[in-house]
PDB file of N, CA and C in Angstrom:
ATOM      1  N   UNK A   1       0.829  -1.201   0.000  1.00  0.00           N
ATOM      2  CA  UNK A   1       0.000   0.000   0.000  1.00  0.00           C
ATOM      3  C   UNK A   1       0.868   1.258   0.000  1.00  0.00           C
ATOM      4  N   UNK A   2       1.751   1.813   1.013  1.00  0.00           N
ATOM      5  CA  UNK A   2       3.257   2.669   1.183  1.00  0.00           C
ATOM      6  C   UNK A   2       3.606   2.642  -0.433  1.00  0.00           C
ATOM      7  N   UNK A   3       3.874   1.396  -1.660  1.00  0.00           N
ATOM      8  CA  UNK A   3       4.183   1.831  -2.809  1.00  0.00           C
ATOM      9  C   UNK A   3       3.455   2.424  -3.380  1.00  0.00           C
ATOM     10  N   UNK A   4       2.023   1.812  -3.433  1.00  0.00           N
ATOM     11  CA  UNK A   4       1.229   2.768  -4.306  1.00  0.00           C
ATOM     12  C   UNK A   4       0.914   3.903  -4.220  1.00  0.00           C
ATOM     13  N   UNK A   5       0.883   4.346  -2.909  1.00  0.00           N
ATOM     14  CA  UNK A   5       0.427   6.147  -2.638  1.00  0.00           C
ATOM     15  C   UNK A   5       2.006   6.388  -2.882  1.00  0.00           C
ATOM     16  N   UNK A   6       3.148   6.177  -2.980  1.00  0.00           N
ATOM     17  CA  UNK A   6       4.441   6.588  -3.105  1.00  0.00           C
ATOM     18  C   UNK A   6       4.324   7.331  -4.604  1.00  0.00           C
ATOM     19  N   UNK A   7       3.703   5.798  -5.717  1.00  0.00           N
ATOM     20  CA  UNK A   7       3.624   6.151  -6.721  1.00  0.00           C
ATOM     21  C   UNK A   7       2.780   7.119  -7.425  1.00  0.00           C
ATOM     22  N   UNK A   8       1.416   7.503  -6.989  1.00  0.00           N
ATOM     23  CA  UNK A   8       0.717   8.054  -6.999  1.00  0.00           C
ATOM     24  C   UNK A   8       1.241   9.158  -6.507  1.00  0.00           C
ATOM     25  N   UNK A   9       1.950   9.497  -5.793  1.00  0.00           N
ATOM     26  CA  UNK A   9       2.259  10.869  -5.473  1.00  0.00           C
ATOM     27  C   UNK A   9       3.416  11.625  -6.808  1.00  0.00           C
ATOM     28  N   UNK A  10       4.211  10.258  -7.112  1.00  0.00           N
ATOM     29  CA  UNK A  10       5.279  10.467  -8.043  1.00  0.00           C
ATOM     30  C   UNK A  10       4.373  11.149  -9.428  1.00  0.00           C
ATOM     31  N   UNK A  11       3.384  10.046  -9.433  1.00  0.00           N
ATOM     32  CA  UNK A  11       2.587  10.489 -11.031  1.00  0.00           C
ATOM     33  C   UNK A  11       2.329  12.497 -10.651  1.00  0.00           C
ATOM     34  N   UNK A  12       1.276  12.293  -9.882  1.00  0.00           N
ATOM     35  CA  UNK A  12       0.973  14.081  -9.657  1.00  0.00           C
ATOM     36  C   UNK A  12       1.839  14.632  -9.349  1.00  0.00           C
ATOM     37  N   UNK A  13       2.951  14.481  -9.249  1.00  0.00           N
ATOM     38  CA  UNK A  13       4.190  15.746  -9.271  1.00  0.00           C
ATOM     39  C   UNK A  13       4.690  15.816 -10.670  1.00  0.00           C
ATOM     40  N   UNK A  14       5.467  14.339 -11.503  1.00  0.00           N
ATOM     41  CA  UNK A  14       5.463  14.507 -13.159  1.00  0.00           C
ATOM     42  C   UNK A  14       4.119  15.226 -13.875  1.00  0.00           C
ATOM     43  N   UNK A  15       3.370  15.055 -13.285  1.00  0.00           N
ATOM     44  CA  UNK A  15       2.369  15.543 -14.072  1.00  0.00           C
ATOM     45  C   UNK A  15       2.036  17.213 -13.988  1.00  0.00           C
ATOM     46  N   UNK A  16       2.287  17.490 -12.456  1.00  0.00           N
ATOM     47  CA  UNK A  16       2.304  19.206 -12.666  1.00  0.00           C
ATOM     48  C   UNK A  16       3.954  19.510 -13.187  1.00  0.00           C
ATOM     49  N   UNK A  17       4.909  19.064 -12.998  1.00  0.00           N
ATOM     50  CA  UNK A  17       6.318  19.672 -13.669  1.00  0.00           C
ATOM     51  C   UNK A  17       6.143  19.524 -14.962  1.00  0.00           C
ATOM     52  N   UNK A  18       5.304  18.359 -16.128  1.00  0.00           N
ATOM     53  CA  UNK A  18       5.034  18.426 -16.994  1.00  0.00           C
ATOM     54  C   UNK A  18       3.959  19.682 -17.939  1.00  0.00           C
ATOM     55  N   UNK A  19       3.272  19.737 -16.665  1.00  0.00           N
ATOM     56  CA  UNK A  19       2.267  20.817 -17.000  1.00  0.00           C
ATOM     57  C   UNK A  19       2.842  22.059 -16.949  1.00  0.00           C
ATOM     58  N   UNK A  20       3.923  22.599 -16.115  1.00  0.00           N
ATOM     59  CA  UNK A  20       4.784  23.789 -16.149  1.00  0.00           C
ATOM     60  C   UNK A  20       5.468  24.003 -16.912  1.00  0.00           C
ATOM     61  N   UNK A  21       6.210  22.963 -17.275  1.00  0.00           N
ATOM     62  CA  UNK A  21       7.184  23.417 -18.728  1.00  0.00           C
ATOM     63  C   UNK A  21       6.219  23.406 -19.796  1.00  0.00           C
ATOM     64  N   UNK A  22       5.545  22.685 -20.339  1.00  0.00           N
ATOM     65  CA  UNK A  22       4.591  22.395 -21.574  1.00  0.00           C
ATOM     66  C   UNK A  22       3.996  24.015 -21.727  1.00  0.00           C
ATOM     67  N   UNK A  23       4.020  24.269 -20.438  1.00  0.00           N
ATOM     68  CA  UNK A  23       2.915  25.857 -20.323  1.00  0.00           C
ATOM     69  C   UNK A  23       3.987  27.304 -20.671  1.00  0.00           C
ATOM     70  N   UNK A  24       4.983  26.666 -20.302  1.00  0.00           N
ATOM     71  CA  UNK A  24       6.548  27.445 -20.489  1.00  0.00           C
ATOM     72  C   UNK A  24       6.670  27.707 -21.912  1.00  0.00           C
ATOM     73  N   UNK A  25       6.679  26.696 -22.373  1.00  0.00           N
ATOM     74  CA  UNK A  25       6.943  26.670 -23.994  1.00  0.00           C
ATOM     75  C   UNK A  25       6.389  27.216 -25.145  1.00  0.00           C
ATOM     76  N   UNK A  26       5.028  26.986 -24.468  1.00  0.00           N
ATOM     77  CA  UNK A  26       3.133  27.362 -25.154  1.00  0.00           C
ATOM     78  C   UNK A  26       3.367  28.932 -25.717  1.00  0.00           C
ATOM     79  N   UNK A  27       3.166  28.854 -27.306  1.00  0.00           N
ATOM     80  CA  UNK A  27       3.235  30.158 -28.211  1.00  0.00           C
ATOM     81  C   UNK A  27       2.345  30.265 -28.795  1.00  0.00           C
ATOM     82  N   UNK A  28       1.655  31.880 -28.509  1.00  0.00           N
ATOM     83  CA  UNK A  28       0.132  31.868 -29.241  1.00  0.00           C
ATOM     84  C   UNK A  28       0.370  31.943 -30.531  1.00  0.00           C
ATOM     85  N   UNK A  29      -1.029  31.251 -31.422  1.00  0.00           N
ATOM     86  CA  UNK A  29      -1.135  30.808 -32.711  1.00  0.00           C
ATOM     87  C   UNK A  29      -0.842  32.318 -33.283  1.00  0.00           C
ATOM     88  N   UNK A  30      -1.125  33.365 -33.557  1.00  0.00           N
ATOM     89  CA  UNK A  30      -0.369  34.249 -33.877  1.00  0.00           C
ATOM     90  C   UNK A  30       0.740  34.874 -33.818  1.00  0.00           C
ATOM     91  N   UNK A  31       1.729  34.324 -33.012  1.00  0.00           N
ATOM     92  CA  UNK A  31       3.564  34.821 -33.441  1.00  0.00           C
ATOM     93  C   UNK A  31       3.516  33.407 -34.042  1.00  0.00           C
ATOM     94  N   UNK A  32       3.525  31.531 -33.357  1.00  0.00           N
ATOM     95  CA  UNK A  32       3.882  31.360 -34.136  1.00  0.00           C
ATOM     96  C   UNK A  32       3.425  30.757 -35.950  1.00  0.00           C
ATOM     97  N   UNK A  33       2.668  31.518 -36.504  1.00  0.00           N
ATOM     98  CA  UNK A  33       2.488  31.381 -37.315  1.00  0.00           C
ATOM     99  C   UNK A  33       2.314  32.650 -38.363  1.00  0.00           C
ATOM    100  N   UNK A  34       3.234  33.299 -37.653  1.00  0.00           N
ATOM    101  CA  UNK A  34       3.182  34.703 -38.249  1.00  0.00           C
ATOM    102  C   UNK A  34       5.165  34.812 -39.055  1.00  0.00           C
ATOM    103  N   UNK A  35       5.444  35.034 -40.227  1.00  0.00           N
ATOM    104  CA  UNK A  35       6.394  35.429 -40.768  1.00  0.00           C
ATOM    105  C   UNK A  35       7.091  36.869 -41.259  1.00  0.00           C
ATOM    106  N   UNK A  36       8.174  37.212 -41.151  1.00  0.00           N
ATOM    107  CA  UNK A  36       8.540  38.249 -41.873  1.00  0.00           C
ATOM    108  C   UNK A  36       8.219  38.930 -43.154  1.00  0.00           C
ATOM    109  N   UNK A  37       8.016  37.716 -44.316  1.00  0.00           N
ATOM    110  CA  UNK A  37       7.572  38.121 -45.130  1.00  0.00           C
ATOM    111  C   UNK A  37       5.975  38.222 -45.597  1.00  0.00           C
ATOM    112  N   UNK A  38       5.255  37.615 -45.175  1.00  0.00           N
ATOM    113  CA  UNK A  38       4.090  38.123 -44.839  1.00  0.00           C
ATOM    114  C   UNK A  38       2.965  37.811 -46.076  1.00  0.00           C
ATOM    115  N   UNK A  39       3.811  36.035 -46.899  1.00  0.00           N
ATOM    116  CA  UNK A  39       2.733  35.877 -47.508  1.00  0.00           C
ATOM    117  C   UNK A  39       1.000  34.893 -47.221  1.00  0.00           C
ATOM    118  N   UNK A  40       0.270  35.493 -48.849  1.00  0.00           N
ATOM    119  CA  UNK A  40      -0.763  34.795 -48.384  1.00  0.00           C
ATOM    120  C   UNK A  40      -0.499  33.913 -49.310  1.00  0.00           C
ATOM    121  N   UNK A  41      -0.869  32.996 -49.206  1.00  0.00           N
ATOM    122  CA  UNK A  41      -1.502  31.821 -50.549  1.00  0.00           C
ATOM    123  C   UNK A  41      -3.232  31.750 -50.775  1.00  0.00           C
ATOM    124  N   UNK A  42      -3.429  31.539 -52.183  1.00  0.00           N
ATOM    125  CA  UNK A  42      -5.053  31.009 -52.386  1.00  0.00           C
ATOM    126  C   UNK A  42      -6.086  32.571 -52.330  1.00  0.00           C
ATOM    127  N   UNK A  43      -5.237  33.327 -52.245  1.00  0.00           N
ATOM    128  CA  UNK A  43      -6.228  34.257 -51.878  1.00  0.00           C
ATOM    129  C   UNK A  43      -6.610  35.295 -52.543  1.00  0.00           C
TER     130      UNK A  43
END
């Protein structure tokens, strides 16, 4: 029983340090999909 709440505690800590960097990284769809040159296609 001591392993499983051990492990269970392990999961919800990877899981918020995962959630912090992932959130770290996170770039809104407008820079990144925005370029210098500034074409359109199709349009």
């Amino acid at each position: 029983m001591k392993s499983f709440i051990i492990a269970c505690v392990a999961a919800v800590v990877i899981a918020v340090f995962g959630g912090v960097v992932l959130n770290g990284i996170n770039v809104p769809a407008d820079q990144a999909y925005s370029s210098a040159t500034a074409v359109r296609l199709g349009a």
